[in-house]
Every structure is written in C-alpha cells, then in structure tokens.
C-alpha atoms as a PDB file:
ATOM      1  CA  UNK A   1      91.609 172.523  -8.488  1.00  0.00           C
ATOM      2  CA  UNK A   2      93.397 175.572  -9.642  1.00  0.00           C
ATOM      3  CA  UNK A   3      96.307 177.165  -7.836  1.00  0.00           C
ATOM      4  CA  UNK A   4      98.718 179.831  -8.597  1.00  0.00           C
ATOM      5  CA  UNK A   5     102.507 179.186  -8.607  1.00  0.00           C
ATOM      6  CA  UNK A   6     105.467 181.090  -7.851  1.00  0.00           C
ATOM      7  CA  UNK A   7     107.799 181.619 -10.559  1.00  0.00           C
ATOM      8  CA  UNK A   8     111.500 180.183 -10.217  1.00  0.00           C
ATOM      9  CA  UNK A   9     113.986 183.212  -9.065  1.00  0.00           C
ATOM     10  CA  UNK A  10     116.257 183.873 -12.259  1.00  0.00           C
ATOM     11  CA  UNK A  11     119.951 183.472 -11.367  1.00  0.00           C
ATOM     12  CA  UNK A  12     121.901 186.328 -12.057  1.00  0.00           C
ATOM     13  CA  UNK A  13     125.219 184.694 -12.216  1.00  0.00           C
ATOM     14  CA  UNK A  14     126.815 181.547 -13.392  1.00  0.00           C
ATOM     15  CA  UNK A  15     129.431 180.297 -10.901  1.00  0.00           C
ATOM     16  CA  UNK A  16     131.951 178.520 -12.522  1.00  0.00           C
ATOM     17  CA  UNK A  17     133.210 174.897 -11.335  1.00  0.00           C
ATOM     18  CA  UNK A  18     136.698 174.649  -9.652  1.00  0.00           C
ATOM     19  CA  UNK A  19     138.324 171.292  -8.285  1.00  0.00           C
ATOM     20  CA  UNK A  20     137.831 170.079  -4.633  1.00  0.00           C
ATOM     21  CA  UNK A  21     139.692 171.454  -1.945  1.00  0.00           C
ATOM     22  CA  UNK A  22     140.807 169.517   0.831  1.00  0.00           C
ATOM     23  CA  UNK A  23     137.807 169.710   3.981  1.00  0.00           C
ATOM     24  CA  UNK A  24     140.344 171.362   6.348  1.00  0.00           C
ATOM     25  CA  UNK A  25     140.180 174.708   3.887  1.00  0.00           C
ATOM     26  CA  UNK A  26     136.955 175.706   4.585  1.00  0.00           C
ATOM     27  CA  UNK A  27     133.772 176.375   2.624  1.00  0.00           C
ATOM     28  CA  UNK A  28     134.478 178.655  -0.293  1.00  0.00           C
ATOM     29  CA  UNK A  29     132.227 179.957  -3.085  1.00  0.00           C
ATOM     30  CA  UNK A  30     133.293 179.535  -6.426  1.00  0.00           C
ATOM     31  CA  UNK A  31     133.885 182.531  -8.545  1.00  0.00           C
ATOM     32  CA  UNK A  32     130.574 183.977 -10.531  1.00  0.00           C
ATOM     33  CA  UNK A  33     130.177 185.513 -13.413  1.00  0.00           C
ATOM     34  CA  UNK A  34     127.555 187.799 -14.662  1.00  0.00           C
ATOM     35  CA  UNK A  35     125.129 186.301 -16.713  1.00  0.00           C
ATOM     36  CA  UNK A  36     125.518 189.041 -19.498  1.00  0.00           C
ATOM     37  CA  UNK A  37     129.447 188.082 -18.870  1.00  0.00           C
ATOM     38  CA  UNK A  38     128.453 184.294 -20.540  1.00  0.00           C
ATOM     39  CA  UNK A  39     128.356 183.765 -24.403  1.00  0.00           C
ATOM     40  CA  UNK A  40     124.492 182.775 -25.880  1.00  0.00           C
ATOM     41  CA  UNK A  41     125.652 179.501 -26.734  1.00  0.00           C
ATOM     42  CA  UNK A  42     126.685 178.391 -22.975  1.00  0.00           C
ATOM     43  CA  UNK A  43     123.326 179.935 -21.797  1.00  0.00           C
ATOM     44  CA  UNK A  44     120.886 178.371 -24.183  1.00  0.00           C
ATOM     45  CA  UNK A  45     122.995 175.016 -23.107  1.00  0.00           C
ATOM     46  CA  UNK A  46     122.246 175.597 -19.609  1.00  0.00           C
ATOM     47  CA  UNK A  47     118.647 176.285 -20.001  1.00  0.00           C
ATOM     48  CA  UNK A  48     118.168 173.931 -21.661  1.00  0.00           C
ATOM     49  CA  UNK A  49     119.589 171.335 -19.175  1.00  0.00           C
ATOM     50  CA  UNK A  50     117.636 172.724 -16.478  1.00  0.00           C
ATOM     51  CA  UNK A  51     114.124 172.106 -18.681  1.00  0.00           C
ATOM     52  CA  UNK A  52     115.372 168.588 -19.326  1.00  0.00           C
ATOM     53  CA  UNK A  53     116.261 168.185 -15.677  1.00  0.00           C
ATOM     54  CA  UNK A  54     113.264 169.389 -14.652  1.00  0.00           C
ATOM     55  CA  UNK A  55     111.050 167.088 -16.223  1.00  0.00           C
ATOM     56  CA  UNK A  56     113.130 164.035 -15.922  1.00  0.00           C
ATOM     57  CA  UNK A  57     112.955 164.725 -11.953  1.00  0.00           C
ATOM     58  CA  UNK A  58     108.980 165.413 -12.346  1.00  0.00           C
ATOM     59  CA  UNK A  59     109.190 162.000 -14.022  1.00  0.00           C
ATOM     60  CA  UNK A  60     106.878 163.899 -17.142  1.00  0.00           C
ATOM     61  CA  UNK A  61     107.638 164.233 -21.322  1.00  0.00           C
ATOM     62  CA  UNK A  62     108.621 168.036 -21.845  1.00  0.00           C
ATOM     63  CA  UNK A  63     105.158 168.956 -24.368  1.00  0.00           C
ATOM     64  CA  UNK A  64     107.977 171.348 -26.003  1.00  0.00           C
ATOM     65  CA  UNK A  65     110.345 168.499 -27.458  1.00  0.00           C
ATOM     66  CA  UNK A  66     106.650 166.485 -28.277  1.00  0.00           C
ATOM     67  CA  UNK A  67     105.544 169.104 -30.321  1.00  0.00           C
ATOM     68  CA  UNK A  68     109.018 169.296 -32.369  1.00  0.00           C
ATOM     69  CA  UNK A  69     109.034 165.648 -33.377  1.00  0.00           C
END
C-alpha cells in the first residue's frame, strides 16, 4: 500500500532555553532567533538530534548511519 506523506514544516527560528519561572508569572515564550541568526555548527547539531530522535521514537536503525559504518 502506497501513500503520500506530508513533509515536516521547517522551523524558522530556534528559541533559546531560559530557566523556569515561578507558575504564578504566566506563560511566556522564550526568545527566538532566526535560523540564519544560528552558527552551522549549532544547526547541523540540532538536525542531527532530531534524525536520531526520530528514529529512536519510531523504534527503527537510521539506513543513513548503516550505510556509514
């Protein structure tokens, strides 16, 4: 059975982590930061993640790290 997926929507920023805040404050997004604001190194790190996450979750061995070894 075939079937077509929709691709993941592409982030355009990276928010960046801040410590918790007491409940009482209120919700509050963290501040973002363009993803052409965030060095190569810090987004090849995070994309990678994700594909390791990804797989880990699906419960699968990523074919790309098979093929490197």
């Amino acid at each position: 059975m075939n079937m077509e997926f929709n691709p993941w929507t592409t982030p355009n920023f990276m928010t960046i982590k801040m410590p918790p805040r007491p409940r009482q404050e209120g919700f509050q997004e963290g501040p973002k930061l363009a993803l052409s604001e965030v060095d190569a190194e810090t987004l090849s790190y995070q994309c990678d993640r994700f594909r390791e996450e990804i797989f880990n979750k699906a419960g699968k061995t990523d074919p790309v790290k098979t093929k490197e070894n």
